[in-house]
C-alpha atoms as a PDB file:
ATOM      1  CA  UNK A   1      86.485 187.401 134.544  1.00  0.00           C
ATOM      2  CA  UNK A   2      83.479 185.513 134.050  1.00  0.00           C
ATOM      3  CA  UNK A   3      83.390 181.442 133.921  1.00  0.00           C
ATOM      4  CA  UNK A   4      80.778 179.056 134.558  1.00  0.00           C
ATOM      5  CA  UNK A   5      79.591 178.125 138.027  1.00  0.00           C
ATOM      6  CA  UNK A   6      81.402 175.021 137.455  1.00  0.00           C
ATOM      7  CA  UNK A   7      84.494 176.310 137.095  1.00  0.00           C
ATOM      8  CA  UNK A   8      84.350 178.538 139.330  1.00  0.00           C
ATOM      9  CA  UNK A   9      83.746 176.210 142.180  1.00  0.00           C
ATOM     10  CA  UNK A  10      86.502 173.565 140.175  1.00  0.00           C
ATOM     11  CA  UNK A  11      89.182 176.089 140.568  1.00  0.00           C
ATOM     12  CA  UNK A  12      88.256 177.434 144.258  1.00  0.00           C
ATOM     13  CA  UNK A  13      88.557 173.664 144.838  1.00  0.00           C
ATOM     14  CA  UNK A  14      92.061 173.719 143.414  1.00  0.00           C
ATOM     15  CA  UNK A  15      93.074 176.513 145.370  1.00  0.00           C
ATOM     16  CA  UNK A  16      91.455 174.548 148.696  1.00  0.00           C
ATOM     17  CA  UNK A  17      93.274 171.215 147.914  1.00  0.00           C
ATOM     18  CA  UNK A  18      96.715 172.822 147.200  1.00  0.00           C
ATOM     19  CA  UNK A  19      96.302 175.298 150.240  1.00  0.00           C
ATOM     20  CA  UNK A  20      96.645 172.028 152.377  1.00  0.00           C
ATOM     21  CA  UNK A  21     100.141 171.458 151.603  1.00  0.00           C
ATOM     22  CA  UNK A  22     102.685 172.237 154.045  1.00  0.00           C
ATOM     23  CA  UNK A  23     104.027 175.372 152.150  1.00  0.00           C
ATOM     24  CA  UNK A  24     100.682 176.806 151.879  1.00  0.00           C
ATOM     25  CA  UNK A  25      98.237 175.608 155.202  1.00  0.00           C
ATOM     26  CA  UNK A  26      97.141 177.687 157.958  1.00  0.00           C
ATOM     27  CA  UNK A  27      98.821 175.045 160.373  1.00  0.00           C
ATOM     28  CA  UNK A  28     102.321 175.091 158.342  1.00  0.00           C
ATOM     29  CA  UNK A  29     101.813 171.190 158.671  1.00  0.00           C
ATOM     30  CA  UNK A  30     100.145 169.013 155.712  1.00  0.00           C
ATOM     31  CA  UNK A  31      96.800 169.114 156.208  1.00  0.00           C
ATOM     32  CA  UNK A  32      95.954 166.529 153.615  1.00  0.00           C
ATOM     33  CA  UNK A  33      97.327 163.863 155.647  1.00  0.00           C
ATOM     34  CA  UNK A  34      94.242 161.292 156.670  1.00  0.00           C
ATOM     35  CA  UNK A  35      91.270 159.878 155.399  1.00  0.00           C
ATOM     36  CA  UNK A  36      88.971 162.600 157.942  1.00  0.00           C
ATOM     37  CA  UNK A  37      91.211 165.373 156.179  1.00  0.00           C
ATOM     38  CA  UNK A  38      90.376 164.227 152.477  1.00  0.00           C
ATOM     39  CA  UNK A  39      86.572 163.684 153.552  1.00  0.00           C
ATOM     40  CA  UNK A  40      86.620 166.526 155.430  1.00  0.00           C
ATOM     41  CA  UNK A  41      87.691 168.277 152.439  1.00  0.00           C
ATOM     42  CA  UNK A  42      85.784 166.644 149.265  1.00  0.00           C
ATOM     43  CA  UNK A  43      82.282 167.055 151.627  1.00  0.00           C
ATOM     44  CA  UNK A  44      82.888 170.910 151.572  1.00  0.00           C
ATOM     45  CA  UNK A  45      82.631 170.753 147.881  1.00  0.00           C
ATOM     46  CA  UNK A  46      79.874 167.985 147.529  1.00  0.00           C
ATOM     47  CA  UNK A  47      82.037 165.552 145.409  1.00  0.00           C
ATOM     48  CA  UNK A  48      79.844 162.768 144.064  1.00  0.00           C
ATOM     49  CA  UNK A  49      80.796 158.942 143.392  1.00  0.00           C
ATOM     50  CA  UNK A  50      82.864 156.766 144.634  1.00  0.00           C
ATOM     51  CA  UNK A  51      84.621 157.711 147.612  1.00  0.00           C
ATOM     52  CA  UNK A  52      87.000 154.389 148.905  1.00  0.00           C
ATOM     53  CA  UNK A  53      87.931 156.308 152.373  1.00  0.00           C
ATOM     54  CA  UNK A  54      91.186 154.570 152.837  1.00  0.00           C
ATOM     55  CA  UNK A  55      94.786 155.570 152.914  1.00  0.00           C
ATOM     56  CA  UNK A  56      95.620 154.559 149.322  1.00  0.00           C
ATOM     57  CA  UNK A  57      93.028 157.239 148.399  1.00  0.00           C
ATOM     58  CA  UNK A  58      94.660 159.663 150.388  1.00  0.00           C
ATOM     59  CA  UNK A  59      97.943 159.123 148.473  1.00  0.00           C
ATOM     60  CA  UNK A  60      96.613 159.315 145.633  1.00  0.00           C
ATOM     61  CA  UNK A  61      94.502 162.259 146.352  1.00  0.00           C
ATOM     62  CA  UNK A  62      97.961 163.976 147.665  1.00  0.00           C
ATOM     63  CA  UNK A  63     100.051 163.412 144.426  1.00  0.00           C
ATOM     64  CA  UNK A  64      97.189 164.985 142.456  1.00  0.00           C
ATOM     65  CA  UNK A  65      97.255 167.798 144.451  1.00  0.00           C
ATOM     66  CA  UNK A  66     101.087 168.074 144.265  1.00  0.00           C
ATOM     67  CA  UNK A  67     100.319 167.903 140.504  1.00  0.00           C
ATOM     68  CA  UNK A  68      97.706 170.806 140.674  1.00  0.00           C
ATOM     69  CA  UNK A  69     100.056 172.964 142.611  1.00  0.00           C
ATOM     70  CA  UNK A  70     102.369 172.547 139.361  1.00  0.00           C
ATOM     71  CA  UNK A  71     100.070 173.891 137.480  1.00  0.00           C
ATOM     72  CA  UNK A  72     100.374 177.085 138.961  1.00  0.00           C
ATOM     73  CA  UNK A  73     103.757 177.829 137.908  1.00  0.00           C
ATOM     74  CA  UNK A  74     103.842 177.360 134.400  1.00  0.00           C
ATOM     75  CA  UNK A  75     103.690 178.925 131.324  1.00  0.00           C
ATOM     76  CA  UNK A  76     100.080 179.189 129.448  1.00  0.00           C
ATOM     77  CA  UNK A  77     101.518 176.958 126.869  1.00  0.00           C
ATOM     78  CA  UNK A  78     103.320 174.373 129.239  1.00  0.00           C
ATOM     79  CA  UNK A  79      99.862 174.270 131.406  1.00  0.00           C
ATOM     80  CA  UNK A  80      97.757 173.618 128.119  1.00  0.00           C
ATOM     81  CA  UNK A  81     100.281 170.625 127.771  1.00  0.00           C
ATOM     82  CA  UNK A  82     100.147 169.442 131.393  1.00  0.00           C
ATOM     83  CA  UNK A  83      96.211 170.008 131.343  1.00  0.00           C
ATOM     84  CA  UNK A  84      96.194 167.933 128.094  1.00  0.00           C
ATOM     85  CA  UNK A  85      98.387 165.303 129.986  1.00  0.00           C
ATOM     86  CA  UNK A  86      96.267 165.787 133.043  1.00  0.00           C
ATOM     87  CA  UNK A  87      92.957 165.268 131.138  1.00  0.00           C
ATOM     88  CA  UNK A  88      94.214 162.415 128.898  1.00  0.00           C
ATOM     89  CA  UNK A  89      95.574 159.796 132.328  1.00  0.00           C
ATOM     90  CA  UNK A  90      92.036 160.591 134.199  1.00  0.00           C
ATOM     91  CA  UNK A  91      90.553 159.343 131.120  1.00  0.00           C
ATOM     92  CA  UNK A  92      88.630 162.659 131.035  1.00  0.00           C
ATOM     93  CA  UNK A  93      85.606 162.484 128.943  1.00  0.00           C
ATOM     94  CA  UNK A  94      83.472 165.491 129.415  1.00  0.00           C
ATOM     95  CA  UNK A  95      79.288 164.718 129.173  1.00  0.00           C
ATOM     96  CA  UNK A  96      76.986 167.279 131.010  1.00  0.00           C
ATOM     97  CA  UNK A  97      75.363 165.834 134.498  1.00  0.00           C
ATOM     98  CA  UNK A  98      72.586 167.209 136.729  1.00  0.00           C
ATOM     99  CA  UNK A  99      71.966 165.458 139.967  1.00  0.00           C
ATOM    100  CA  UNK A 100      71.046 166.598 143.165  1.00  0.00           C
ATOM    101  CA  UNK A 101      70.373 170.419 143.751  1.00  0.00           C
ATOM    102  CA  UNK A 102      73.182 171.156 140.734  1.00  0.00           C
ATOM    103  CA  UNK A 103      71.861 172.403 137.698  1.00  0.00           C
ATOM    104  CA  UNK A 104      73.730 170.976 134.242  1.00  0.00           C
ATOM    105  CA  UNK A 105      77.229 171.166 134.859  1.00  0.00           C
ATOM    106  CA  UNK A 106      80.258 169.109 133.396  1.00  0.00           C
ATOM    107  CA  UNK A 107      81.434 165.949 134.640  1.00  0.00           C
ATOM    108  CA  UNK A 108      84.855 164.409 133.296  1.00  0.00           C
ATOM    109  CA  UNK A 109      84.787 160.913 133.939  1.00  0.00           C
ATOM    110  CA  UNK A 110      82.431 157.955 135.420  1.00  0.00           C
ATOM    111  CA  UNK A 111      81.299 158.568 139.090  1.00  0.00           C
ATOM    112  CA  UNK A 112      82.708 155.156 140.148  1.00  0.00           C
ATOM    113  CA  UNK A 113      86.528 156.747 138.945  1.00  0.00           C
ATOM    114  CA  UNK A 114      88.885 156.843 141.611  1.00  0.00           C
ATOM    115  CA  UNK A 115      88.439 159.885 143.548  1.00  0.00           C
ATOM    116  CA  UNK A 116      91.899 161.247 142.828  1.00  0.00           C
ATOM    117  CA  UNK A 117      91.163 160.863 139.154  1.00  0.00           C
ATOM    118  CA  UNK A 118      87.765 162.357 138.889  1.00  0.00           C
ATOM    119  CA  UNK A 119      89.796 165.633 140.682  1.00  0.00           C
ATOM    120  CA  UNK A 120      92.299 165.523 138.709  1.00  0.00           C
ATOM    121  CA  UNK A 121      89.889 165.389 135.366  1.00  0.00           C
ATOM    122  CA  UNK A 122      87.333 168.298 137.542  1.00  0.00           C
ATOM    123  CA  UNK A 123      90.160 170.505 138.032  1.00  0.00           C
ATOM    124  CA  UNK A 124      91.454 169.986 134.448  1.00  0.00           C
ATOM    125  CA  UNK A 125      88.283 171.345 132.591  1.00  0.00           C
ATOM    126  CA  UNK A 126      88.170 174.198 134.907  1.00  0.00           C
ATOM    127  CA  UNK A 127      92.071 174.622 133.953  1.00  0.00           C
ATOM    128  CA  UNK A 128      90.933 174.486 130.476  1.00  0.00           C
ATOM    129  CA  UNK A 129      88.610 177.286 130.811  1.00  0.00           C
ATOM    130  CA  UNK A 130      91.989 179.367 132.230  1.00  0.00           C
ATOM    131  CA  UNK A 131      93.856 178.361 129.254  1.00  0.00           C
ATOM    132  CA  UNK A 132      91.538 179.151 126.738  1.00  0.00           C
ATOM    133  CA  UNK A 133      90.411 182.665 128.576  1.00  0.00           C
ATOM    134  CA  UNK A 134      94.143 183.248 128.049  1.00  0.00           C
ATOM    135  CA  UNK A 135      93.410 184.181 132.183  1.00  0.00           C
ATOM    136  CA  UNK A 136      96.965 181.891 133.450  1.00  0.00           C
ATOM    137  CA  UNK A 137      97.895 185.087 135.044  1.00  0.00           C
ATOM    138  CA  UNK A 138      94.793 184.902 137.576  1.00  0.00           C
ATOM    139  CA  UNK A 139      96.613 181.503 139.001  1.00  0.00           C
ATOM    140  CA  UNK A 140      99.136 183.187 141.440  1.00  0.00           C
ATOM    141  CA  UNK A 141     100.611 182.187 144.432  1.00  0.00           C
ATOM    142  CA  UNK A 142     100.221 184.344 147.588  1.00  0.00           C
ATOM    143  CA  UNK A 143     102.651 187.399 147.311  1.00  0.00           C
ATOM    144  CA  UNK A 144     103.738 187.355 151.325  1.00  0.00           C
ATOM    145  CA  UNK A 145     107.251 186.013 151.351  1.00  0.00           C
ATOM    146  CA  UNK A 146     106.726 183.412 153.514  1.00  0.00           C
ATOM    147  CA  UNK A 147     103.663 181.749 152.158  1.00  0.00           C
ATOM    148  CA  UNK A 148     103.162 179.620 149.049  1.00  0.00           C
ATOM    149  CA  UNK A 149      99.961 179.476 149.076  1.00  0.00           C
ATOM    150  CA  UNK A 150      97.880 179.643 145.517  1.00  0.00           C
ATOM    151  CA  UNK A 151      95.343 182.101 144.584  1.00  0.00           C
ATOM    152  CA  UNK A 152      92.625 181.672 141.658  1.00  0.00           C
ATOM    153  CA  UNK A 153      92.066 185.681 141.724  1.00  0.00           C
ATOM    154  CA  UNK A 154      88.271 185.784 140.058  1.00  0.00           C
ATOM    155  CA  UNK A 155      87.915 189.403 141.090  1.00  0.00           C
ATOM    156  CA  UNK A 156      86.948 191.771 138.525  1.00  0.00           C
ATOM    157  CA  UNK A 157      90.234 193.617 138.028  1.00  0.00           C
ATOM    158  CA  UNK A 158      91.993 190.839 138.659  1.00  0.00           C
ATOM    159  CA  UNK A 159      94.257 192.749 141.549  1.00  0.00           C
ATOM    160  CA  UNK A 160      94.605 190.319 144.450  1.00  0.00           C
ATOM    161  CA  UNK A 161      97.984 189.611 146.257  1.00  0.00           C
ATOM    162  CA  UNK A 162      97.131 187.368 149.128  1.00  0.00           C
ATOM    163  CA  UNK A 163      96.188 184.159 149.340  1.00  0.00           C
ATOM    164  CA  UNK A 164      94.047 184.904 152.250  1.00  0.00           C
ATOM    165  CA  UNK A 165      92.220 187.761 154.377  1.00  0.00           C
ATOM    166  CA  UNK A 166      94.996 186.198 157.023  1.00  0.00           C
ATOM    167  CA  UNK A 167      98.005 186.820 155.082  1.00  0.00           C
ATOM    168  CA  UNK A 168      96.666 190.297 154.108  1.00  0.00           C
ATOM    169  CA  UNK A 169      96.444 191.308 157.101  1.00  0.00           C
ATOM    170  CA  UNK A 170     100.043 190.023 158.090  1.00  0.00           C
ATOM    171  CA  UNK A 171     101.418 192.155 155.580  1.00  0.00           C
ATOM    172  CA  UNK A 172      99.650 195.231 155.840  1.00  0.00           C
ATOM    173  CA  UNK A 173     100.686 195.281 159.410  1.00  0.00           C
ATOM    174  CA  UNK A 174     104.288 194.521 158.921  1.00  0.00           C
ATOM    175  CA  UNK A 175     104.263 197.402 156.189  1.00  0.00           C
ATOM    176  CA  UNK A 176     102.704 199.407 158.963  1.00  0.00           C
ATOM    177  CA  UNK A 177     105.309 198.689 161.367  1.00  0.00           C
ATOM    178  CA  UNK A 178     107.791 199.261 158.764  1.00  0.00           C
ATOM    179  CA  UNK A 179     106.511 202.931 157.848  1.00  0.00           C
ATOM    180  CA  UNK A 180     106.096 203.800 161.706  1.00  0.00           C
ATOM    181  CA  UNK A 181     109.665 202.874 162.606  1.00  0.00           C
ATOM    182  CA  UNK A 182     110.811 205.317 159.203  1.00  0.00           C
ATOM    183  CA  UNK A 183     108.668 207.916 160.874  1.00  0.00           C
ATOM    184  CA  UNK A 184     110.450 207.828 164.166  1.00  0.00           C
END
């Protein structure tokens, strides 16, 4: 599947942000929970604008990511009317923006935005994109039974299970275990 840079890096964002949710972290605790966390996470992605650093921030930050993670399990035509939804409360208004070592890219909303709200608008033209590829079915959540973690799969035949290498690697083991106690 082939999208822009942008969206690319808007939806492996997505999967980042809700990966920090209890359900879905490494840690099994929310790691969304501070204002280090939320910098922590934004600087991996080189967010630019307005960043308050301060605890209302980080609750906003959390409900859009609880809102994201929604996205996930709907419908192509319920997401195209949460995106819409989505789009329409950030006050999305797409204009192309260079800055920086980025080439022209889309930008949603003005850089002094709240933080949450420029996400929520980033994430919602990359969703879009999804939408309009007819490509929902590449937003998955992790197929281990104990992990809810999402999964933009971007690969070219579009055949990943696992959220991660980690969980992967769980689950081919177990499945090994599995066969070598049939075998005995």
């Amino acid at each position: 599947m082939q999208f822009a840079p942008d969206t690319v890096e808007s939806l492996e964002f997505a999967v980042l942000l809700g990966n920090t949710h209890k359900l879905a972290s490494r840690s099994g605790d929310d790691e969304l929970e501070s204002v280090s966390q939320v910098q922590a996470l934004i600087t991996q992605f080189r967010f630019s604008g307005r960043i308050d650093r301060d605890n209302n921030e980080v609750a906003e930050v959390r409900t859009v990511r609880d809102r994201i993670r929604g996205v996930w399990k709907l419908t192509r035509d319920d997401a195209a009317t949460e995106i819409n939804a989505m789009l329409a409360e950030a006050k999305a208004l797409p204009f192309l923006a260079r800055h920086g070592d980025f080439d022209w890219h889309l930008h949603a909303n003005d850089p002094e935005a709240p933080l949450a709200e420029r996400i929520q608008a980033e994430v919602g033209l990359a969703l879009v994109d999804v939408v309009r590829s007819d490509a929902m079915w590449r937003l998955r959540r992790c197929q281990a039974p104990d992990c809810e973690g999402l999964m933009a799969d971007l690969s070219r035949n579009g055949s990943r299970r696992f959220c991660s290498i980690r969980c992967g690697n769980r689950m081919n083991q177990i499945a090994y275990r599995e066969r070598q106690a049939a075998d005995d």
